[in-house]
Protein backbone atom coordinates (compact mmCIF):
# COMPACT_ATOMS: atom_id res chain seq x y z
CA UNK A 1 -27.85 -40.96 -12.28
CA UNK A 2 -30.85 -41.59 -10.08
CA UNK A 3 -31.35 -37.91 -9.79
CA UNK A 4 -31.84 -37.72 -13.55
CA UNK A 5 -34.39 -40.54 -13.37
CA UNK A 6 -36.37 -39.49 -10.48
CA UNK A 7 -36.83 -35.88 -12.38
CA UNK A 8 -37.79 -38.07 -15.66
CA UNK A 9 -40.65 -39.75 -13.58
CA UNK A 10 -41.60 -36.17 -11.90
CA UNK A 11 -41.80 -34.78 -15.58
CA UNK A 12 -43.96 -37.17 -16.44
CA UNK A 13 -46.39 -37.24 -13.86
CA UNK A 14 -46.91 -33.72 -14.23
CA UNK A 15 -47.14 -33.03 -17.63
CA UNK A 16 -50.34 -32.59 -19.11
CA UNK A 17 -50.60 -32.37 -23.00
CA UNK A 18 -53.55 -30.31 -24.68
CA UNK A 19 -54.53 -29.26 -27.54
CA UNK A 20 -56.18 -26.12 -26.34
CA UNK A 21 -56.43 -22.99 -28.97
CA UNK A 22 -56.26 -19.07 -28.09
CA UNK A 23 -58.62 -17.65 -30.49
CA UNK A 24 -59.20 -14.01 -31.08
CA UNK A 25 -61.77 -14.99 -33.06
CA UNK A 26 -63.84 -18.31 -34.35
CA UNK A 27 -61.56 -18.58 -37.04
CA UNK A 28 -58.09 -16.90 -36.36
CA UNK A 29 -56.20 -19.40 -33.57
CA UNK A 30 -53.66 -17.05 -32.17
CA UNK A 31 -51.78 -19.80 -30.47
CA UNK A 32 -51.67 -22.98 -28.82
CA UNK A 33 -50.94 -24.52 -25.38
CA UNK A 34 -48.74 -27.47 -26.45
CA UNK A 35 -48.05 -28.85 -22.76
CA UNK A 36 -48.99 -27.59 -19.15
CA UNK A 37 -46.13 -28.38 -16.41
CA UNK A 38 -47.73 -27.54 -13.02
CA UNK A 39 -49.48 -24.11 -13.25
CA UNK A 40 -47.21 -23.13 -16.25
CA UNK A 41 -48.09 -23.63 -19.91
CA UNK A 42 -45.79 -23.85 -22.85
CA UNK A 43 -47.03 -22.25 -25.99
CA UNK A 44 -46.55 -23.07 -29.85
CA UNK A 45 -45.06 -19.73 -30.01
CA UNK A 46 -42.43 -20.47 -27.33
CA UNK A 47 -41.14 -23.59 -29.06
CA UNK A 48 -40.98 -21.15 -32.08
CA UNK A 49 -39.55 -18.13 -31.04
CA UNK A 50 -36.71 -20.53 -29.75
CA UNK A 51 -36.21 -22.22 -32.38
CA UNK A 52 -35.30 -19.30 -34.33
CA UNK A 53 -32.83 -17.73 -31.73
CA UNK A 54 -30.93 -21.35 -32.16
CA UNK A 55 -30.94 -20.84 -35.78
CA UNK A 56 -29.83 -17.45 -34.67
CA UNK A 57 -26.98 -18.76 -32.70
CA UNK A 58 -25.67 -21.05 -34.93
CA UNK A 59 -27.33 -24.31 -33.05
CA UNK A 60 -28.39 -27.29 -35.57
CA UNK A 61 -29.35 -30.27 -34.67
CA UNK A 62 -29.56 -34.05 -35.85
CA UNK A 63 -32.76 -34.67 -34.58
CA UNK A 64 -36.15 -32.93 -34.64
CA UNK A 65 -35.20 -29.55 -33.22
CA UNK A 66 -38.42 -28.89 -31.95
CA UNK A 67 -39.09 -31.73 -30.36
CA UNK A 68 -36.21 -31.31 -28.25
CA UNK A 69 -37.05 -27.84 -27.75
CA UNK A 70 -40.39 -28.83 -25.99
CA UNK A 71 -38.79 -31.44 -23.77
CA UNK A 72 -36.09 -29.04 -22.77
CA UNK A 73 -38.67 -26.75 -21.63
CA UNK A 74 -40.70 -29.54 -19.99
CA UNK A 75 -37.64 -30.12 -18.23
CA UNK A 76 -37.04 -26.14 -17.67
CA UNK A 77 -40.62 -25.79 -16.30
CA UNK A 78 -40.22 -28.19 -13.82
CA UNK A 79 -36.87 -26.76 -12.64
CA UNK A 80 -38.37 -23.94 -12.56
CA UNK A 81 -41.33 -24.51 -10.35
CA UNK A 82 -39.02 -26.24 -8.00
CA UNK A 83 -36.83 -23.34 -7.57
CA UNK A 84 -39.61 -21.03 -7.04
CA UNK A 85 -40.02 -22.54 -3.83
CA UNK A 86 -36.82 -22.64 -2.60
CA UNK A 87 -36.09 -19.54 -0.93
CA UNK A 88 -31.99 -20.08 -1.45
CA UNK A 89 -32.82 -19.74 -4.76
CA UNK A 90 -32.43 -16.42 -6.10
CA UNK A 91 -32.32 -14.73 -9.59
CA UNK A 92 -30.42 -11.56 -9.98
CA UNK A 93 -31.27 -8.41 -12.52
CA UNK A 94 -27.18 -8.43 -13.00
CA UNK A 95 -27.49 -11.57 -13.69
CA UNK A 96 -30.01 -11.23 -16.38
CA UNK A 97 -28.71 -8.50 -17.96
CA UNK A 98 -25.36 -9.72 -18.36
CA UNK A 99 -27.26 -13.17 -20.07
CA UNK A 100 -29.06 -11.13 -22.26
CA UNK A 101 -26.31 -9.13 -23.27
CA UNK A 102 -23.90 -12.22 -24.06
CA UNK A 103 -27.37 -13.99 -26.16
CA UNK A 104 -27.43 -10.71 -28.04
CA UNK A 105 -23.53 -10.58 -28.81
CA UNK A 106 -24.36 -14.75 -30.28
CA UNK A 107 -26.83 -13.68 -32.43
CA UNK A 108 -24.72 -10.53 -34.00
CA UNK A 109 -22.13 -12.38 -34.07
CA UNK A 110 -23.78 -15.34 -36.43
CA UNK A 111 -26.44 -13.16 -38.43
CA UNK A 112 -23.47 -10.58 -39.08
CA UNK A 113 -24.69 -6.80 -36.98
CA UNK A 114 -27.13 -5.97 -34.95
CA UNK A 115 -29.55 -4.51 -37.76
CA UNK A 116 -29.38 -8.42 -39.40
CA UNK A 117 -30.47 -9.27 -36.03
CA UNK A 118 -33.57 -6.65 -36.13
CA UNK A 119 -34.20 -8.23 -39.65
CA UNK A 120 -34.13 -11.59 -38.65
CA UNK A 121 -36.54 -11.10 -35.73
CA UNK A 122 -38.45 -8.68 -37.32
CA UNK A 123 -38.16 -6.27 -34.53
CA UNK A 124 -35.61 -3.71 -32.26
CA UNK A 125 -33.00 -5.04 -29.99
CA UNK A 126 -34.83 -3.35 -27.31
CA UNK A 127 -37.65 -5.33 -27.72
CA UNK A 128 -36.31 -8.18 -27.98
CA UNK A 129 -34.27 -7.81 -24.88
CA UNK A 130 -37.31 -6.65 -22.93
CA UNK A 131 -38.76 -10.45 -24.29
CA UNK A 132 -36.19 -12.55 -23.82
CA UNK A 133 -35.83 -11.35 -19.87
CA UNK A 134 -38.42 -13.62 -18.43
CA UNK A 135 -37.05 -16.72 -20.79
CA UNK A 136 -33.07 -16.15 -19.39
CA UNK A 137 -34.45 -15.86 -15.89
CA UNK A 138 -36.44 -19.08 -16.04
CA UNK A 139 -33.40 -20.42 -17.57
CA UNK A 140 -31.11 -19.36 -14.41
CA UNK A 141 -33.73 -20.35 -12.29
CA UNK A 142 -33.36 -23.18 -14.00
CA UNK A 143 -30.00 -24.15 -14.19
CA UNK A 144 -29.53 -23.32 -10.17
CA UNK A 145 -32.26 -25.98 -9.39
CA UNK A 146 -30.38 -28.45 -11.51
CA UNK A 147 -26.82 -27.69 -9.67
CA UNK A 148 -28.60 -28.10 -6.07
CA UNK A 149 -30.19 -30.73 -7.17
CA UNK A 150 -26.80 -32.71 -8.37
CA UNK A 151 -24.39 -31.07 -5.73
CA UNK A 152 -24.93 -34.06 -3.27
CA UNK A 153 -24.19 -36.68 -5.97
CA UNK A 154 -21.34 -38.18 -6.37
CA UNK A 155 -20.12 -40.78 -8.89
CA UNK A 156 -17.41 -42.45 -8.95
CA UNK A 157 -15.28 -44.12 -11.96
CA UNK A 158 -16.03 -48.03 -11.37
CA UNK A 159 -19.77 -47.05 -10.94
CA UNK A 160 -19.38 -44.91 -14.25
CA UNK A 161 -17.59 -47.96 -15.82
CA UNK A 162 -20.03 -50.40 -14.31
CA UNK A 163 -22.66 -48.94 -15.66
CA UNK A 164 -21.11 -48.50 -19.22
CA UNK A 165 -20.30 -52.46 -18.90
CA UNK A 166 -23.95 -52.95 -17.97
CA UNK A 167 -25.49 -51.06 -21.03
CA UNK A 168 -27.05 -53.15 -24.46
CA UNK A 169 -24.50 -52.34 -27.14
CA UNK A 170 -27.32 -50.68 -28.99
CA UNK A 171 -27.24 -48.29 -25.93
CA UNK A 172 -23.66 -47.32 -25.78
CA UNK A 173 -22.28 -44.21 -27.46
CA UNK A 174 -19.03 -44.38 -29.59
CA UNK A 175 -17.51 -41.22 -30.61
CA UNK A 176 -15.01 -41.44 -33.66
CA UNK A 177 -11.73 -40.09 -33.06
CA UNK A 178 -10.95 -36.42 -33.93
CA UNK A 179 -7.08 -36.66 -33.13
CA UNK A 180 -4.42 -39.24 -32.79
CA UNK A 181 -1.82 -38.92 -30.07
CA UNK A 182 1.77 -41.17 -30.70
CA UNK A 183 4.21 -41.21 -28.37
CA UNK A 184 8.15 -42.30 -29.42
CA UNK A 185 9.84 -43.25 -26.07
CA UNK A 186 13.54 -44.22 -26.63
């Protein structure tokens, strides 16, 4: 829990929003640098092209989708730049390949073949591969900074139900009951 906190408090300190255009020319904005963790920038088109792979996949949302697509790539940014210093850390092209293949087997699956996939994305699986490689790496990168990060902690189930007890009401989750379980005992 504290982990999670601390990293809240990091990703605020060093985030920087702007409001910065790319212009090819005075009129024509190409893009735009929504938010700058560290020395990496997150761009319009990022927030974009992701949103339409989670359309792609099947992922909705009952929030603002994009809005929690820029804070998950805060988040990523951060991890990333973390892990990028940590010399344990370490990203392999199997690794990639076989997360690119799985995100391209998610997308046929949901938009139906891989020419729907083409269509939707207006362009060839092999491009798209060759674009989504530095995106999955940053996300494994990612991911591995997280799990150090968290390996160390450990919680156990009075502090969990301590700090469920400790919560506003308006705070706590419910979640409605999917199945019922009954038990006859003679």
């Amino acid at each position: 829990m504290h982990a999670m906190n601390h990293n809240k408090a990091l990703v605020a300190i060093l985030l920087i929003f702007n409001i910065l255009h790319i212009s090819y020319a005075q009129d024509k904005i190409i893009d735009q640098i929504v938010a700058i963790v560290g020395t990496n920038i997150i761009l319009k088109s990022d927030i974009e092209t992701i949103y339409l792979q989670n359309q792609a996949q099947g992922i909705t949302s009952d929030g603002d989708m994009k809005c929690e697509i820029l804070e998950n790539l805060m988040i990523e940014k951060l991890m990333v730049a973390e892990a990028e210093l940590d010399t344990l850390i370490i990203v392999t092209d199997n690794q990639i390949n076989q997360q690119l293949d799985l995100r391209i087997q998610y997308f046929t699956e949901h938009l139906g073949s891989e020419k729907e996939v083409e269509n939707y994305f207006k362009k060839p699986i092999v491009q798209l591969k060759s674009e989504l490689k530095d995106v999955i790496q940053n996300e494994i990168l990612s991911n591995q900074m997280r799990n150090k990060i968290i390996e160390n902690v450990k919680v156990t189930p009075s502090e969990v139900r301590y700090f469920y007890r400790t919560l506003p009401d308006d705070e706590k989750m419910t979640i409605n009951p999917q199945y019922e379980y009954a038990q006859v005992l003679l």
